[in-house]
C-alpha atoms as a PDB file:
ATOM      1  CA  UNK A   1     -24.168 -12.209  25.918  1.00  0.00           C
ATOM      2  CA  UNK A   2     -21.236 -12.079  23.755  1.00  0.00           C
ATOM      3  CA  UNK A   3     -21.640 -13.035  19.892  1.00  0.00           C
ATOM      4  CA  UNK A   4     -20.278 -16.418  18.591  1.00  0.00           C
ATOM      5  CA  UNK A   5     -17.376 -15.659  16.088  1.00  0.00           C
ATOM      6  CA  UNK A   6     -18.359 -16.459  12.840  1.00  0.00           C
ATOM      7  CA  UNK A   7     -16.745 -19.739  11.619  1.00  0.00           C
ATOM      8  CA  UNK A   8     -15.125 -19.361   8.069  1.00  0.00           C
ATOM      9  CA  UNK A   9     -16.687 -21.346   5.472  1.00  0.00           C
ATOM     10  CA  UNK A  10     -15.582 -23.083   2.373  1.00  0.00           C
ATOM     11  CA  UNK A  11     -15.738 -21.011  -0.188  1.00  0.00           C
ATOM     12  CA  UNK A  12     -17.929 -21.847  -3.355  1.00  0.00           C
ATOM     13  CA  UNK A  13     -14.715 -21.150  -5.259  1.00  0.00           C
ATOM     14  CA  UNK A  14     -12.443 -24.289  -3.076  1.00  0.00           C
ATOM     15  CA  UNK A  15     -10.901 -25.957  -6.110  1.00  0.00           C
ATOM     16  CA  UNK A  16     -12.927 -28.857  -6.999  1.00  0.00           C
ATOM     17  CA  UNK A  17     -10.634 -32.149  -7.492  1.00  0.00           C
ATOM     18  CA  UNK A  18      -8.978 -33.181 -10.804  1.00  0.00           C
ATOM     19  CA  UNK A  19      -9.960 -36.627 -10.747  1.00  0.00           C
ATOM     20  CA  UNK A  20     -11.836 -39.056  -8.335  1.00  0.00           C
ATOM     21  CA  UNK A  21      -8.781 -40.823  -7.053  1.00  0.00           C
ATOM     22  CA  UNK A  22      -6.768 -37.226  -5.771  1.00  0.00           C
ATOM     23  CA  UNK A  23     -10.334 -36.251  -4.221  1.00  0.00           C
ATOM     24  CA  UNK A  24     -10.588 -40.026  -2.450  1.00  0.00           C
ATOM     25  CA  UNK A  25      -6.644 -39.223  -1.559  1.00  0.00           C
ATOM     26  CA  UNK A  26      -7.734 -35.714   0.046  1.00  0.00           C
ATOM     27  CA  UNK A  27     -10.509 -37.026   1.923  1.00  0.00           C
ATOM     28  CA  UNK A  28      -8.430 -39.746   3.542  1.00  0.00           C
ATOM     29  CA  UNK A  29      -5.445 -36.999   4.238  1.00  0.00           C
ATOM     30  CA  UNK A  30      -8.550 -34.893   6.157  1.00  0.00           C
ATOM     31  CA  UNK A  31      -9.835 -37.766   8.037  1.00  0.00           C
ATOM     32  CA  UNK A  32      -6.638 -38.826   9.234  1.00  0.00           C
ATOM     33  CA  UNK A  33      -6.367 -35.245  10.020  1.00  0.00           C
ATOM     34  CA  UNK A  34      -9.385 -34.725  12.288  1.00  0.00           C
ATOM     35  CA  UNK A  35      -8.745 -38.178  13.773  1.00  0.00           C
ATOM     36  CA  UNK A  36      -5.886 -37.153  15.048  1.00  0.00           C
ATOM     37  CA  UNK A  37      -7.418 -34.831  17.804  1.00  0.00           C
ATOM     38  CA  UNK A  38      -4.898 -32.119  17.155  1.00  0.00           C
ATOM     39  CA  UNK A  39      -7.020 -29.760  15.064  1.00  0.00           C
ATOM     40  CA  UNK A  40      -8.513 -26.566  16.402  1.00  0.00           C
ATOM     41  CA  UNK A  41     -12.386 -26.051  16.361  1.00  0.00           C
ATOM     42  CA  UNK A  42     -12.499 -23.916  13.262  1.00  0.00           C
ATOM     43  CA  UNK A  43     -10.441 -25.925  10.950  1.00  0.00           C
ATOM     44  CA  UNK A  44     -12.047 -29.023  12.161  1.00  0.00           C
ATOM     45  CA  UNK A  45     -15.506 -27.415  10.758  1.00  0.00           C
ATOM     46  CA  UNK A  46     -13.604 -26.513   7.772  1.00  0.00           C
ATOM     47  CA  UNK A  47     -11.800 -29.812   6.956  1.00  0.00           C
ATOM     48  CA  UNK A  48     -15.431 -31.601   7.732  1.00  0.00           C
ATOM     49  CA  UNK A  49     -17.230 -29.353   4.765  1.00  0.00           C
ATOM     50  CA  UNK A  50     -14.210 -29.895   2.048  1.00  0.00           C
ATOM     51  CA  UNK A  51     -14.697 -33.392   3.020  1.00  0.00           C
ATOM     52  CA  UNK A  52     -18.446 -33.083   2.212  1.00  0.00           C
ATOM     53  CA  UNK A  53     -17.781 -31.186  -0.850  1.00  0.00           C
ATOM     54  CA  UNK A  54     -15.558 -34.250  -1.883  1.00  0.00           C
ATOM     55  CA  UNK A  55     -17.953 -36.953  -0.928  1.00  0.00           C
ATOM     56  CA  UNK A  56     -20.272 -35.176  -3.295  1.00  0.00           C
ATOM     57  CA  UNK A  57     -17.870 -34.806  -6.132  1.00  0.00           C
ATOM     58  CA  UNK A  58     -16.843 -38.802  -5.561  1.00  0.00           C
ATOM     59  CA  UNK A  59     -20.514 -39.758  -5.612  1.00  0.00           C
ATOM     60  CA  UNK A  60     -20.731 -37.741  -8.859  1.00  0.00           C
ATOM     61  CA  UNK A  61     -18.241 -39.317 -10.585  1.00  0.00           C
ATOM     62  CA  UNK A  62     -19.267 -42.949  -9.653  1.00  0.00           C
ATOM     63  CA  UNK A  63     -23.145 -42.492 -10.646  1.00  0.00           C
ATOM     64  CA  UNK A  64     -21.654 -41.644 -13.761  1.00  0.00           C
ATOM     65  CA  UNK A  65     -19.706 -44.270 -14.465  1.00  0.00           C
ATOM     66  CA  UNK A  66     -22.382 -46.175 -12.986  1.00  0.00           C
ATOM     67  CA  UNK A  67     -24.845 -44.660 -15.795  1.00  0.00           C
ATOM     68  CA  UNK A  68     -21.881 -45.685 -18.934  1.00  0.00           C
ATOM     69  CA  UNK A  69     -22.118 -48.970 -17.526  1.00  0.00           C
ATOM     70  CA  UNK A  70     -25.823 -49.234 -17.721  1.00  0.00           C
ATOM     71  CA  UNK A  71     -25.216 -47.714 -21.451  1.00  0.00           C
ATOM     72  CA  UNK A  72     -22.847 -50.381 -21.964  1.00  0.00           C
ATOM     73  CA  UNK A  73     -24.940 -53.281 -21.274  1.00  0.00           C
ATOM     74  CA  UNK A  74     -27.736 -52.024 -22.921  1.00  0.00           C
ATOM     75  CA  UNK A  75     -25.510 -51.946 -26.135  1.00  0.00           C
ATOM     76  CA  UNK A  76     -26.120 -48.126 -26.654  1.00  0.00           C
ATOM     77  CA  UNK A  77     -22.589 -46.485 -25.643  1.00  0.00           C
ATOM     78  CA  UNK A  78     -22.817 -42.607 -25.808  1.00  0.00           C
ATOM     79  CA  UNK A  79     -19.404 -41.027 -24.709  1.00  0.00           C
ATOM     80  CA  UNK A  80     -19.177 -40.387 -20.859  1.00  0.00           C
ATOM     81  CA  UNK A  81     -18.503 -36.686 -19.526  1.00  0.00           C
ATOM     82  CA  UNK A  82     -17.002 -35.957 -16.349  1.00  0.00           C
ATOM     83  CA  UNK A  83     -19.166 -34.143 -13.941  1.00  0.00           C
ATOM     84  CA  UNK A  84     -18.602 -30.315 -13.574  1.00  0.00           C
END
C-alpha cells in the first residue's frame, strides 16, 4: 500500500498578525478562499490551520481587552499588553 504524502504544515515561524483587525481581514480573505471550491487538497489543509492560528491570536487579543475592561470597572487600570 502506497504511503500518504505528507501534507505541509504551518510552520511555527508563519508570521503572527500585526493587529486583530489585519488577522480578522486574513481570516475572512481564507474563508472566502476555501468557500470558493477552487483550492487544492493541500492548501485547503493549510489555509484551515493559519485560520486556526488566527482564531487563536483574535481570541487572545479580545480576552485581553476583555480583562482591561474588567480592570476598568473595578477602578484599578494597570496598562494593557498585547499578547505575544
Amino acid at each position: 500500500m502506497p504511503k500518504a504524502p505528507s501534507v505541509p504544515a504551518v510552520k511555527d515561524s508563519a508570521p503572527a498578525p500585526e493587529s486583530y483587525e489585519s488577522a480578522l481581514a486574513e481570516i475572512e480573505g481564507l474563508v472566502s478562499q476555501m468557500e470558493s471550491g477552487q483550492l487544492p487538497l493541500e492548501k485547503l489543509l493549510t489555509s484551515y490551520k493559519r485560520g486556526a492560528f488566527l482564531l487563536k491570536f483574535c481570541r487572545e487579543q479580545l480576552e485581553a481587552v476583555e480583562d482591561q475592561i474588567k480592570m476598568l470597572e473595578d477602578g484599578d487600570l494597570k496598562p494593557w499588553k498585547a499578547a505575544p
